[in-house]
ModelCIF file with pLDDT and N, C-alpha, C, O atoms, coordinates in Angstrom:
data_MODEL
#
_entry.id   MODEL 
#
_entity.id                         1 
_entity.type                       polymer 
_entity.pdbx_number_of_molecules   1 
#
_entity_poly.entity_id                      1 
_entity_poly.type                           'polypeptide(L)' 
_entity_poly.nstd_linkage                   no 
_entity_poly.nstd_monomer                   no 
_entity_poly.pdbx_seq_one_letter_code       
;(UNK)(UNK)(UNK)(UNK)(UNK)(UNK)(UNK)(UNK)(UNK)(UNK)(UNK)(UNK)(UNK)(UNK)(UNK)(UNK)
(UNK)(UNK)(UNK)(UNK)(UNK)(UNK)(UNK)(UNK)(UNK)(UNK)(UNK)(UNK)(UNK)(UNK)(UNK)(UNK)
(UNK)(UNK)(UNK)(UNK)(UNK)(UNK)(UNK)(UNK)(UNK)(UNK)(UNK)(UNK)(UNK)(UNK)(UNK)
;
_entity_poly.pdbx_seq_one_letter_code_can   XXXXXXXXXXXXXXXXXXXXXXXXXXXXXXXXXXXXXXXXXXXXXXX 
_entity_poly.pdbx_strand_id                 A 
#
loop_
_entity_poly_seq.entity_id 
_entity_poly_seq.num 
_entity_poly_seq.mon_id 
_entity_poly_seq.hetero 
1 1  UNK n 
1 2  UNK n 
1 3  UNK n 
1 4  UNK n 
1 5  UNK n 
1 6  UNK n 
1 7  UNK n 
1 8  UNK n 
1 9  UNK n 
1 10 UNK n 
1 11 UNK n 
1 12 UNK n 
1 13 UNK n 
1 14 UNK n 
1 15 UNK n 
1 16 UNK n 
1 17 UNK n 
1 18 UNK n 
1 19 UNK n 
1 20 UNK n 
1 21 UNK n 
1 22 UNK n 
1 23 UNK n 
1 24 UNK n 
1 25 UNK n 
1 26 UNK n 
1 27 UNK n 
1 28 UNK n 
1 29 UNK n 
1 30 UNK n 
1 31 UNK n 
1 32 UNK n 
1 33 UNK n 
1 34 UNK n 
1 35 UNK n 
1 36 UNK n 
1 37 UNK n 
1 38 UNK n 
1 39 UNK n 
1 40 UNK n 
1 41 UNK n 
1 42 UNK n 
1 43 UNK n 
1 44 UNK n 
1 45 UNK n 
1 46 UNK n 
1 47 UNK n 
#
_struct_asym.id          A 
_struct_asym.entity_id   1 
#
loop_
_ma_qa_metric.id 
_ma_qa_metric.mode 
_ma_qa_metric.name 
_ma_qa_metric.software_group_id 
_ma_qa_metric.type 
1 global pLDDT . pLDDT 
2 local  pLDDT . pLDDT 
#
_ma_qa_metric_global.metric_id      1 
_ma_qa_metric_global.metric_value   81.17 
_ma_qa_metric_global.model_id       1 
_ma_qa_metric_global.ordinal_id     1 
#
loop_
_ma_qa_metric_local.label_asym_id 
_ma_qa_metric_local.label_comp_id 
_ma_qa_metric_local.label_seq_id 
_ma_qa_metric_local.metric_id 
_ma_qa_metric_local.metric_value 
_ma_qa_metric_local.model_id 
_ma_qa_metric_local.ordinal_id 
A UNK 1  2 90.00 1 1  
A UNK 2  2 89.00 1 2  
A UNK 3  2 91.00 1 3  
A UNK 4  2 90.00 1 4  
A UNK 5  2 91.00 1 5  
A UNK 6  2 90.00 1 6  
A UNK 7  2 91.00 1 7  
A UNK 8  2 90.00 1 8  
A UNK 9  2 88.00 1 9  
A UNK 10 2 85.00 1 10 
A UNK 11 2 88.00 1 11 
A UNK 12 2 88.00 1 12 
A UNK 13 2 88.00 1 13 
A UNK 14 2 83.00 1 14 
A UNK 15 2 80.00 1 15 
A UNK 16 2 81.00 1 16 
A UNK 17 2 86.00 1 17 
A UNK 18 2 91.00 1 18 
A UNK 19 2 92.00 1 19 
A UNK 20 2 93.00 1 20 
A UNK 21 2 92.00 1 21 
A UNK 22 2 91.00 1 22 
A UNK 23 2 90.00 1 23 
A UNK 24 2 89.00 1 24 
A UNK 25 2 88.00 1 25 
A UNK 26 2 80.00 1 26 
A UNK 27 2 80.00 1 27 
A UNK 28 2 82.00 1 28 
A UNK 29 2 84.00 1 29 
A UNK 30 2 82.00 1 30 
A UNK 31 2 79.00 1 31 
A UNK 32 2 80.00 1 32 
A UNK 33 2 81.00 1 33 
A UNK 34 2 76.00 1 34 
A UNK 35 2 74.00 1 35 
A UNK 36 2 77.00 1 36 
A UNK 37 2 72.00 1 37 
A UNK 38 2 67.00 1 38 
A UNK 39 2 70.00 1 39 
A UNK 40 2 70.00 1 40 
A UNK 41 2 64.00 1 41 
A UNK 42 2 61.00 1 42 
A UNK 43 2 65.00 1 43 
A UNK 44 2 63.00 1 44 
A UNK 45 2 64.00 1 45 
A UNK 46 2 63.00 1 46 
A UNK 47 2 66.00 1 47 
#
loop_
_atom_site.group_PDB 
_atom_site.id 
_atom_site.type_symbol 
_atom_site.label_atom_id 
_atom_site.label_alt_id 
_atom_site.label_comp_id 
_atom_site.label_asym_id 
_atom_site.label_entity_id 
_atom_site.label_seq_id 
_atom_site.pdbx_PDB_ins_code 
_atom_site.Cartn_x 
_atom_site.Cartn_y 
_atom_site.Cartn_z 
_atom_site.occupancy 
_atom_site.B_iso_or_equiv 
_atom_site.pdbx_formal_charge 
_atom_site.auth_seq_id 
_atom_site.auth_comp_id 
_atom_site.auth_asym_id 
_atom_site.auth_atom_id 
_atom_site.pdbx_PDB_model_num 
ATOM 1   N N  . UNK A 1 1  ? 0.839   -1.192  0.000  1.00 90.00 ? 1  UNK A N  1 
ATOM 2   C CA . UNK A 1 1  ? 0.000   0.000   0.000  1.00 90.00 ? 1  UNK A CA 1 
ATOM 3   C C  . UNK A 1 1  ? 0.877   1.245   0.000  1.00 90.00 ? 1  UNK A C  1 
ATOM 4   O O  . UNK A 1 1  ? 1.855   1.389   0.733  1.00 90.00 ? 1  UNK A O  1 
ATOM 5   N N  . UNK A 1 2  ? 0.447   2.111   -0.870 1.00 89.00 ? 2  UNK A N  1 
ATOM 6   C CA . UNK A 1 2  ? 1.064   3.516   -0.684 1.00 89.00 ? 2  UNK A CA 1 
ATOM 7   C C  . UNK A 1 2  ? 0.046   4.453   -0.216 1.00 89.00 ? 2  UNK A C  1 
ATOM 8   O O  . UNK A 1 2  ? -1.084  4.175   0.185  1.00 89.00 ? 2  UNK A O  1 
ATOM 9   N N  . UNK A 1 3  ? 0.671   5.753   -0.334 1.00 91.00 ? 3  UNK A N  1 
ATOM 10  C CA . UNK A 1 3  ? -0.505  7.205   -0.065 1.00 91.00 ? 3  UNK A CA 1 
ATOM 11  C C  . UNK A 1 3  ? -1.524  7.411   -0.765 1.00 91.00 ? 3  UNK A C  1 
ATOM 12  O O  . UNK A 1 3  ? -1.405  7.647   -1.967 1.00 91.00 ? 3  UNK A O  1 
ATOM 13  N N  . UNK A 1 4  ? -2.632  7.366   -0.204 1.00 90.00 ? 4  UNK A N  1 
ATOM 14  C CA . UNK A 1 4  ? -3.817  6.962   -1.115 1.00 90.00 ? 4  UNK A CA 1 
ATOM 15  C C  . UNK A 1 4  ? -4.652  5.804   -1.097 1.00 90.00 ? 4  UNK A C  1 
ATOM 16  O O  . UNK A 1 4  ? -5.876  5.801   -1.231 1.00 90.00 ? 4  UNK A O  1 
ATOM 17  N N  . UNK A 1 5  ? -3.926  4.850   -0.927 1.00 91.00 ? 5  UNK A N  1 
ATOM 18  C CA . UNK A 1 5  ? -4.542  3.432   -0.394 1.00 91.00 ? 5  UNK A CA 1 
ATOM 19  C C  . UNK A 1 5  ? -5.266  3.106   0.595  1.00 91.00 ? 5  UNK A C  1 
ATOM 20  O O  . UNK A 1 5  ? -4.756  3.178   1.713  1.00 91.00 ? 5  UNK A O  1 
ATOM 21  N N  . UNK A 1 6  ? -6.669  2.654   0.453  1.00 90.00 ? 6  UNK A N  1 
ATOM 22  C CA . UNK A 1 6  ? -7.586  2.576   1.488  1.00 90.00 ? 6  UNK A CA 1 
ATOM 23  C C  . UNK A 1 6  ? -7.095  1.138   1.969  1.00 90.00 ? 6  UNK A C  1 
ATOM 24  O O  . UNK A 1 6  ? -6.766  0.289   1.141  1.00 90.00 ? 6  UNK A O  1 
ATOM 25  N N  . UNK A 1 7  ? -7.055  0.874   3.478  1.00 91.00 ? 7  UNK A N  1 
ATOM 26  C CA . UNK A 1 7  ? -6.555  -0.603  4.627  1.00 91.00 ? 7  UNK A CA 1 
ATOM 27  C C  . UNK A 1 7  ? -8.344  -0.545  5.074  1.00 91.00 ? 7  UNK A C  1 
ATOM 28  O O  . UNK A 1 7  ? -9.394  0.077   4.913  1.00 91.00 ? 7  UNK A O  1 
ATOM 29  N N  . UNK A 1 8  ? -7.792  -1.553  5.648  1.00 90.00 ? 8  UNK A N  1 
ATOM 30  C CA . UNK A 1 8  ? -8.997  -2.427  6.334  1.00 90.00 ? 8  UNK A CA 1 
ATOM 31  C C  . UNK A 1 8  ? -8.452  -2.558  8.286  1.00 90.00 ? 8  UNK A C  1 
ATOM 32  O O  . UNK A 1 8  ? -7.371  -2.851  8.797  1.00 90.00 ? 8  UNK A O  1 
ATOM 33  N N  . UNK A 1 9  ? -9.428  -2.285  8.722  1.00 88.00 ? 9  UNK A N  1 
ATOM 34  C CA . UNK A 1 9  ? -9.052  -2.306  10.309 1.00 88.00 ? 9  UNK A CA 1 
ATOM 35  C C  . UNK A 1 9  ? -8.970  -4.389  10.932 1.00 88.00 ? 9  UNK A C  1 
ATOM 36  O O  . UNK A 1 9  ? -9.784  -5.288  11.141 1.00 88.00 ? 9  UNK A O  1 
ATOM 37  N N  . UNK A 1 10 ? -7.744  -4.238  10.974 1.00 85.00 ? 10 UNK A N  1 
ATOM 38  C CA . UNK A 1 10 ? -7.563  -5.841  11.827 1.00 85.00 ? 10 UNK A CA 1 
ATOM 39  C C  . UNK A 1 10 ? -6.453  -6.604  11.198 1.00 85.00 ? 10 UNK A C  1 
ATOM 40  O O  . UNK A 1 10 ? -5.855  -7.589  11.632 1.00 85.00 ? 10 UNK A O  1 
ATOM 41  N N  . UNK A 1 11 ? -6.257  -5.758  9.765  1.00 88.00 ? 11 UNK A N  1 
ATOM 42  C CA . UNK A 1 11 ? -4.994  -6.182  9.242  1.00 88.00 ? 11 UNK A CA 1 
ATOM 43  C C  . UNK A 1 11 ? -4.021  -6.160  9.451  1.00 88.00 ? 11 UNK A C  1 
ATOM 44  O O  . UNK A 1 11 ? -4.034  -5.203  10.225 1.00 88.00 ? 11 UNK A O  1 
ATOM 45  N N  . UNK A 1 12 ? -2.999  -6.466  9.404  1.00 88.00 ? 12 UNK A N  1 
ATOM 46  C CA . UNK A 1 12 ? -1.561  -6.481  10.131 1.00 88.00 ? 12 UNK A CA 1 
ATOM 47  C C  . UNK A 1 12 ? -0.278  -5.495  9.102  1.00 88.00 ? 12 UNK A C  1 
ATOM 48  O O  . UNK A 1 12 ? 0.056   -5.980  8.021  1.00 88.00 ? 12 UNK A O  1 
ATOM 49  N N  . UNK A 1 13 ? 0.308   -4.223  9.534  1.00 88.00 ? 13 UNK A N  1 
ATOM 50  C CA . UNK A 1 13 ? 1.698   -4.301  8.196  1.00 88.00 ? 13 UNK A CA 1 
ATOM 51  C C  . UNK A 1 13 ? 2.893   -5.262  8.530  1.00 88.00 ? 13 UNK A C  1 
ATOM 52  O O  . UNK A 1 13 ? 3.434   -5.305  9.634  1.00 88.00 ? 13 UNK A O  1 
ATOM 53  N N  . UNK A 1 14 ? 3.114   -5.750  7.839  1.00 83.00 ? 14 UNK A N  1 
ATOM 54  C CA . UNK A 1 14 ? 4.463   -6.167  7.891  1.00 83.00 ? 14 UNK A CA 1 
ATOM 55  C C  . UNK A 1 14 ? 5.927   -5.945  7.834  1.00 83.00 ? 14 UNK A C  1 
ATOM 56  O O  . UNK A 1 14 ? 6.874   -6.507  8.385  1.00 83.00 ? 14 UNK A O  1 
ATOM 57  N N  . UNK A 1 15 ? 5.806   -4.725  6.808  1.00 80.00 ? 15 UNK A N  1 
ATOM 58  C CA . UNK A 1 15 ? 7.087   -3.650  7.298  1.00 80.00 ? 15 UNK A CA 1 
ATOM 59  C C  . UNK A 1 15 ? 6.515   -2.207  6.888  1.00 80.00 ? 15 UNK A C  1 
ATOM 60  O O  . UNK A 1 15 ? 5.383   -2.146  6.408  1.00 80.00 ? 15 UNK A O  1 
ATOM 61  N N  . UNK A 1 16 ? 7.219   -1.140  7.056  1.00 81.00 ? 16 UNK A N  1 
ATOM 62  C CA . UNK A 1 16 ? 7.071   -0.337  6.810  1.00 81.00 ? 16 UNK A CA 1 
ATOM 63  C C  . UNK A 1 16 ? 6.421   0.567   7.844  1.00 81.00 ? 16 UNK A C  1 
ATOM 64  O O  . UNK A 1 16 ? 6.027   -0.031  8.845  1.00 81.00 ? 16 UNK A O  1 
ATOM 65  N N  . UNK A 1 17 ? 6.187   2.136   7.810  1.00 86.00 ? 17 UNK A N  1 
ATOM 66  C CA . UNK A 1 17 ? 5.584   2.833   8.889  1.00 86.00 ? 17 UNK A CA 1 
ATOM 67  C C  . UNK A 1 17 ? 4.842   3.750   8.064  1.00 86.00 ? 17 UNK A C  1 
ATOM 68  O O  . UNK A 1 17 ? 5.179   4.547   7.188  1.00 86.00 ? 17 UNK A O  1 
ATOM 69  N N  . UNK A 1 18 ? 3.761   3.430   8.571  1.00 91.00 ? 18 UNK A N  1 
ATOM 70  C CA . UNK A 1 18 ? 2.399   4.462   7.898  1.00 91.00 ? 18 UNK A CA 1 
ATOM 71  C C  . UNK A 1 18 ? 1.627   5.094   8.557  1.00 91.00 ? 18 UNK A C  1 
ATOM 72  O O  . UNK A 1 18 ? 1.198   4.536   9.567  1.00 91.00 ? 18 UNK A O  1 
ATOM 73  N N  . UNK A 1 19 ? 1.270   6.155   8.321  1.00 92.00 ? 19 UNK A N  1 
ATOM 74  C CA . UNK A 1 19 ? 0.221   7.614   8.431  1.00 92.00 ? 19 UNK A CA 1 
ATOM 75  C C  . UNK A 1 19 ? -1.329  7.385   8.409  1.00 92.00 ? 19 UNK A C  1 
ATOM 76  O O  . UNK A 1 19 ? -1.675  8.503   8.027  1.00 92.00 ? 19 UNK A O  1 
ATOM 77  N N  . UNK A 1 20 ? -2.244  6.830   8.531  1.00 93.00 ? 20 UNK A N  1 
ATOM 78  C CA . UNK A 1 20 ? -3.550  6.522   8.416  1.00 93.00 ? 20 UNK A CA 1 
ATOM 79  C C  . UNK A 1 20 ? -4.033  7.639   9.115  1.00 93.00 ? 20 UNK A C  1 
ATOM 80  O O  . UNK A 1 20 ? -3.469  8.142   10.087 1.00 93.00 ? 20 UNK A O  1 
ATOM 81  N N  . UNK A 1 21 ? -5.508  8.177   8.405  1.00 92.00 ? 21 UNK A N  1 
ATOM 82  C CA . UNK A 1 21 ? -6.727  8.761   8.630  1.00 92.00 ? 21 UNK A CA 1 
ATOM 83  C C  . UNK A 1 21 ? -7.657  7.786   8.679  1.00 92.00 ? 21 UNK A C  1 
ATOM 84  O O  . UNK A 1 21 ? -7.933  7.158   7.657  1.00 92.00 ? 21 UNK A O  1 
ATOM 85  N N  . UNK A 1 22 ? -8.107  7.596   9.562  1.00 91.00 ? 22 UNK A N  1 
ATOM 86  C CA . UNK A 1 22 ? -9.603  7.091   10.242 1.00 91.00 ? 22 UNK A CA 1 
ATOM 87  C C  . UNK A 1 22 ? -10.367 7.467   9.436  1.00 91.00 ? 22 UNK A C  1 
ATOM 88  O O  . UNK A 1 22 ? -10.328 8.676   9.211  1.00 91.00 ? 22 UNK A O  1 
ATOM 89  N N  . UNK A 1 23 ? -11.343 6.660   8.684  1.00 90.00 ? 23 UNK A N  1 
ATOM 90  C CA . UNK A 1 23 ? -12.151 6.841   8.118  1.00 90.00 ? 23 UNK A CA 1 
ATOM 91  C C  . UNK A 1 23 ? -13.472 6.185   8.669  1.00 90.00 ? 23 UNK A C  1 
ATOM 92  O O  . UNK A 1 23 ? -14.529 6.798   8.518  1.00 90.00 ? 23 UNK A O  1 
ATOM 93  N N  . UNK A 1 24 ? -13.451 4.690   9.444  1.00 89.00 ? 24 UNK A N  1 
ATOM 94  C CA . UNK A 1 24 ? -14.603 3.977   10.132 1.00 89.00 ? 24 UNK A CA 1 
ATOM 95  C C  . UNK A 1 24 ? -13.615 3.332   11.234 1.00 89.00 ? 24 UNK A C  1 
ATOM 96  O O  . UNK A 1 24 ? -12.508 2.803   11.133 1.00 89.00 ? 24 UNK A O  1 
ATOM 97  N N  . UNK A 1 25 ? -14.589 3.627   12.484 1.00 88.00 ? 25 UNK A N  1 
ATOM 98  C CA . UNK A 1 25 ? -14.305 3.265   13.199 1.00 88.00 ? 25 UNK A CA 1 
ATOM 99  C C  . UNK A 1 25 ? -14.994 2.358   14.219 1.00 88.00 ? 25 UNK A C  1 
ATOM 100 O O  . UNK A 1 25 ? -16.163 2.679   14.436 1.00 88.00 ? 25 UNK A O  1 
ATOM 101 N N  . UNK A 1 26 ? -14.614 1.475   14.782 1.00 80.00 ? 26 UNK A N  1 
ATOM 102 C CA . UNK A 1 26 ? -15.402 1.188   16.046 1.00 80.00 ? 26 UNK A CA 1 
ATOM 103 C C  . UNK A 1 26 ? -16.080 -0.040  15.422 1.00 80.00 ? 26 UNK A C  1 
ATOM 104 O O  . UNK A 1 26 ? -15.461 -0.912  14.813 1.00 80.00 ? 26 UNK A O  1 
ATOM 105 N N  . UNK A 1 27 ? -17.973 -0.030  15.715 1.00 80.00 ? 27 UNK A N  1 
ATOM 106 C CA . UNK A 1 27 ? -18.950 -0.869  15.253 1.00 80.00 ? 27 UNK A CA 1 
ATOM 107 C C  . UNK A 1 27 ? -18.672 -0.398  13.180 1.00 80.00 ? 27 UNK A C  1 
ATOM 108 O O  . UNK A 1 27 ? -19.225 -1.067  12.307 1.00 80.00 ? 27 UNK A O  1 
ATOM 109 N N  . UNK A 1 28 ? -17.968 0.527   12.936 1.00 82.00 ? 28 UNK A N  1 
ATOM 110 C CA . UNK A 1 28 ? -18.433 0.693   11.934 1.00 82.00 ? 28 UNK A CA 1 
ATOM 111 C C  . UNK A 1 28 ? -17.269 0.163   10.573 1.00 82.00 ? 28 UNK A C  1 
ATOM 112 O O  . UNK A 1 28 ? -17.249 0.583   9.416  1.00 82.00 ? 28 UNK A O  1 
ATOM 113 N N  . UNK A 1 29 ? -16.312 -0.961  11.264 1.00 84.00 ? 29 UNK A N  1 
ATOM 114 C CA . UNK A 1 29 ? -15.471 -1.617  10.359 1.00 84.00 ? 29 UNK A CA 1 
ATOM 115 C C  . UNK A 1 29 ? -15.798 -2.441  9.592  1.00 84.00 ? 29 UNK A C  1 
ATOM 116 O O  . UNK A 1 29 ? -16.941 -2.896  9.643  1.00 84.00 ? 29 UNK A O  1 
ATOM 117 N N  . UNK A 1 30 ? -14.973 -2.830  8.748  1.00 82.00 ? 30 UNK A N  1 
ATOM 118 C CA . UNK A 1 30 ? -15.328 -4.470  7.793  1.00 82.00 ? 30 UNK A CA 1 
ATOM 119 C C  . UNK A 1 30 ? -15.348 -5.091  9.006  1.00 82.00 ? 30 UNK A C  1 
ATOM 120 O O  . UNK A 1 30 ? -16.369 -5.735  9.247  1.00 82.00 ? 30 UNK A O  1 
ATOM 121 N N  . UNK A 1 31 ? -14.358 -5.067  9.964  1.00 79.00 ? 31 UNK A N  1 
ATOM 122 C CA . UNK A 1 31 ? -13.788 -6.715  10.845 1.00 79.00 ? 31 UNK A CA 1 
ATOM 123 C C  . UNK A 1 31 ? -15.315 -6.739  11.375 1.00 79.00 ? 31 UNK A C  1 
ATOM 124 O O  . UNK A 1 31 ? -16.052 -7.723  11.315 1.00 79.00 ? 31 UNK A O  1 
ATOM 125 N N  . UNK A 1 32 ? -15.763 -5.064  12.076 1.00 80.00 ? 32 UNK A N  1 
ATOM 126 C CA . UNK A 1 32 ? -16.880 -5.384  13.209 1.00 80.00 ? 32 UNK A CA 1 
ATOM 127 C C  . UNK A 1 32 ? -18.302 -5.743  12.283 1.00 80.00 ? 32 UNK A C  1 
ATOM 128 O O  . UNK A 1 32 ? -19.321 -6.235  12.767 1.00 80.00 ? 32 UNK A O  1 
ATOM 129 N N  . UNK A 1 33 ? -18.121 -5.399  10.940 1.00 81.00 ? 33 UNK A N  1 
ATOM 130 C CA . UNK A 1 33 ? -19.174 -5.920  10.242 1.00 81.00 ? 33 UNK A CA 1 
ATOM 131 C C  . UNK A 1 33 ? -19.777 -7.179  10.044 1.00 81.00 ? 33 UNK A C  1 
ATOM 132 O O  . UNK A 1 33 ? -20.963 -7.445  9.850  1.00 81.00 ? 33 UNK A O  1 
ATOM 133 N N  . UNK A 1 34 ? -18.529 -8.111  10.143 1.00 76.00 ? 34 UNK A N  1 
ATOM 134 C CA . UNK A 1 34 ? -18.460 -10.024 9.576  1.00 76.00 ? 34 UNK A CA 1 
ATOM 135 C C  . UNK A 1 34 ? -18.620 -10.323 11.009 1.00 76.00 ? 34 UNK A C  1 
ATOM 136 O O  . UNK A 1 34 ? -19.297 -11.332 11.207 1.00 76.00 ? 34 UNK A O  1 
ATOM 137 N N  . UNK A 1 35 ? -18.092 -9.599  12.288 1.00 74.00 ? 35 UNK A N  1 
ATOM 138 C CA . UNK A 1 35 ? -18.782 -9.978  13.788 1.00 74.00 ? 35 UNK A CA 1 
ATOM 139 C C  . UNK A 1 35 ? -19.641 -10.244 13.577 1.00 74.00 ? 35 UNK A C  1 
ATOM 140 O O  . UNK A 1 35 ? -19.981 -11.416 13.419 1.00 74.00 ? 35 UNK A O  1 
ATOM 141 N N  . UNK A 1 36 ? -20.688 -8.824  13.442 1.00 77.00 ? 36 UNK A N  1 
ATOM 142 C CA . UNK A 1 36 ? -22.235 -8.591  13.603 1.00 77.00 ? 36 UNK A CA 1 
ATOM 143 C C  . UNK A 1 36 ? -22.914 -9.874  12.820 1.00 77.00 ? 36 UNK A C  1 
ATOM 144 O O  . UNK A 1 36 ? -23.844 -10.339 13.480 1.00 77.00 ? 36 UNK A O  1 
ATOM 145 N N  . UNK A 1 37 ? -22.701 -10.495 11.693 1.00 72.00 ? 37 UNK A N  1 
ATOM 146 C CA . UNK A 1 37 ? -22.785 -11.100 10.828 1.00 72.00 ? 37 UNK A CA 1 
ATOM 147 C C  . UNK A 1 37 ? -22.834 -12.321 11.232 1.00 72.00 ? 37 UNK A C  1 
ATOM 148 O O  . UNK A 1 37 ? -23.563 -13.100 10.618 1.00 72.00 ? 37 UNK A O  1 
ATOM 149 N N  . UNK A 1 38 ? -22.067 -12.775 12.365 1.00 67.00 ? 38 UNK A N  1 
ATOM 150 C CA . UNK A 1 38 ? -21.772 -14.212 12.985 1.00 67.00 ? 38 UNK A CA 1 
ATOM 151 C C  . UNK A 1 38 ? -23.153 -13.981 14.376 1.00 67.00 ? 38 UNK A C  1 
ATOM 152 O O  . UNK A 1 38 ? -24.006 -14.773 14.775 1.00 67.00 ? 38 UNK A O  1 
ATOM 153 N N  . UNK A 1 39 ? -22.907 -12.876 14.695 1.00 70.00 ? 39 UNK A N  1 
ATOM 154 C CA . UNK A 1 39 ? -23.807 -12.419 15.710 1.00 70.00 ? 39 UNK A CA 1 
ATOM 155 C C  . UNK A 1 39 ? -24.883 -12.799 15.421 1.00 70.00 ? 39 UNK A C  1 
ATOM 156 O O  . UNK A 1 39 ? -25.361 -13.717 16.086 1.00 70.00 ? 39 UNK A O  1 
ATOM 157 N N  . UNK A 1 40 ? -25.728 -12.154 14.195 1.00 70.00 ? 40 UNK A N  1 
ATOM 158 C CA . UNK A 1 40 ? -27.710 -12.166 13.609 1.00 70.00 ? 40 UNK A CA 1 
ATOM 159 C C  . UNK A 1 40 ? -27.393 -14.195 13.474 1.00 70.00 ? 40 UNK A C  1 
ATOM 160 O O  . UNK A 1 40 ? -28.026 -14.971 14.189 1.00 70.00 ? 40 UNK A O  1 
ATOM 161 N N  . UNK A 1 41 ? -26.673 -14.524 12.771 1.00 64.00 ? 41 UNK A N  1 
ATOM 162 C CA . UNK A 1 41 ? -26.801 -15.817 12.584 1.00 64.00 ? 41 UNK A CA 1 
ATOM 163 C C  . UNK A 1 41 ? -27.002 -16.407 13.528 1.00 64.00 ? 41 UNK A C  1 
ATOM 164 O O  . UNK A 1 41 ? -27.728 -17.352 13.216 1.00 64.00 ? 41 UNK A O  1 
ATOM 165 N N  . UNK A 1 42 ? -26.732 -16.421 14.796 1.00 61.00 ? 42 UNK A N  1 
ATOM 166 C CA . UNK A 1 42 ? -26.724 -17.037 15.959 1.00 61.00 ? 42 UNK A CA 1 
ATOM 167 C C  . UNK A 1 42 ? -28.262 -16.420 16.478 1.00 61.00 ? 42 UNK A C  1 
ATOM 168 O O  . UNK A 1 42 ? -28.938 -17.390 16.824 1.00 61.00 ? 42 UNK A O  1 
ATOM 169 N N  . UNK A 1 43 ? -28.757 -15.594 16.586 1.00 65.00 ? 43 UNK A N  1 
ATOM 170 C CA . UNK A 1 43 ? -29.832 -15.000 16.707 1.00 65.00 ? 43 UNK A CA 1 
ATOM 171 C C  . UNK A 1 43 ? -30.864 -15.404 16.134 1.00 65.00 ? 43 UNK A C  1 
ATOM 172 O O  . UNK A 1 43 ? -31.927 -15.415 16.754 1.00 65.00 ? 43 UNK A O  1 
ATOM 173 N N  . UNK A 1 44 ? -30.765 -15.958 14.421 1.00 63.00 ? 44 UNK A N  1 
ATOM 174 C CA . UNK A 1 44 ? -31.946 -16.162 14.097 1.00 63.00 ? 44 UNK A CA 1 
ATOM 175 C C  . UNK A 1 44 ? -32.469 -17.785 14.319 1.00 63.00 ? 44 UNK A C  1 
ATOM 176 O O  . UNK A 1 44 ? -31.765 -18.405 15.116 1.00 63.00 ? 44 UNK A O  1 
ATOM 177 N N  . UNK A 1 45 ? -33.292 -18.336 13.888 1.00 64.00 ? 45 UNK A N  1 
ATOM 178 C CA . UNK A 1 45 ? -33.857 -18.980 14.482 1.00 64.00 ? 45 UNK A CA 1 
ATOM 179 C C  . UNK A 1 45 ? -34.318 -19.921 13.084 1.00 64.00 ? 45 UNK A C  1 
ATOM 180 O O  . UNK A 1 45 ? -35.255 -19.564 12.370 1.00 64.00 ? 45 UNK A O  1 
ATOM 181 N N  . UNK A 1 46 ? -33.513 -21.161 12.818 1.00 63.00 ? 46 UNK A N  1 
ATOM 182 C CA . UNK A 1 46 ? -33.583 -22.155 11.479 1.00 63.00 ? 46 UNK A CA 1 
ATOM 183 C C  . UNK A 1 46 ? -34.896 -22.494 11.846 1.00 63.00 ? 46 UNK A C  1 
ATOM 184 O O  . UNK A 1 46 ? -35.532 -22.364 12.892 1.00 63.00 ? 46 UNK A O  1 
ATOM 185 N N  . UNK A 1 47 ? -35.286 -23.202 10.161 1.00 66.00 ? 47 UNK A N  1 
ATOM 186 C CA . UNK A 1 47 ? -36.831 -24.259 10.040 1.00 66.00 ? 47 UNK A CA 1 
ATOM 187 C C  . UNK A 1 47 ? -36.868 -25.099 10.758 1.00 66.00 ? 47 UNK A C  1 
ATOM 188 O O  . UNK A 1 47 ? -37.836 -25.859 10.768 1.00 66.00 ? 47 UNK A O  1 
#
């Protein structure tokens, strides 16, 4: 990734040192998205 390149929150760098702006945070990531996702599944209720 260079300047300009949108990351994903939960990913790891492997080298290098980078500058990020917050763009989503919190409940409002991919990672916390595929949570929520495991979450409703468990919630709903099969045939």
């Amino acid at each position: 990734v260079h300047p300009g390149a949108s990351v994903i929150g939960g990913t790891v760098a492997c080298d290098g040192r980078l500058i990020i702006e917050a763009a989503a945070v919190g409940a409002d990531t991919q990672f916390a998205g595929m949570v929520r996702l495991v979450e409703e599944a468990q919630a709903q209720k099969a045939d």
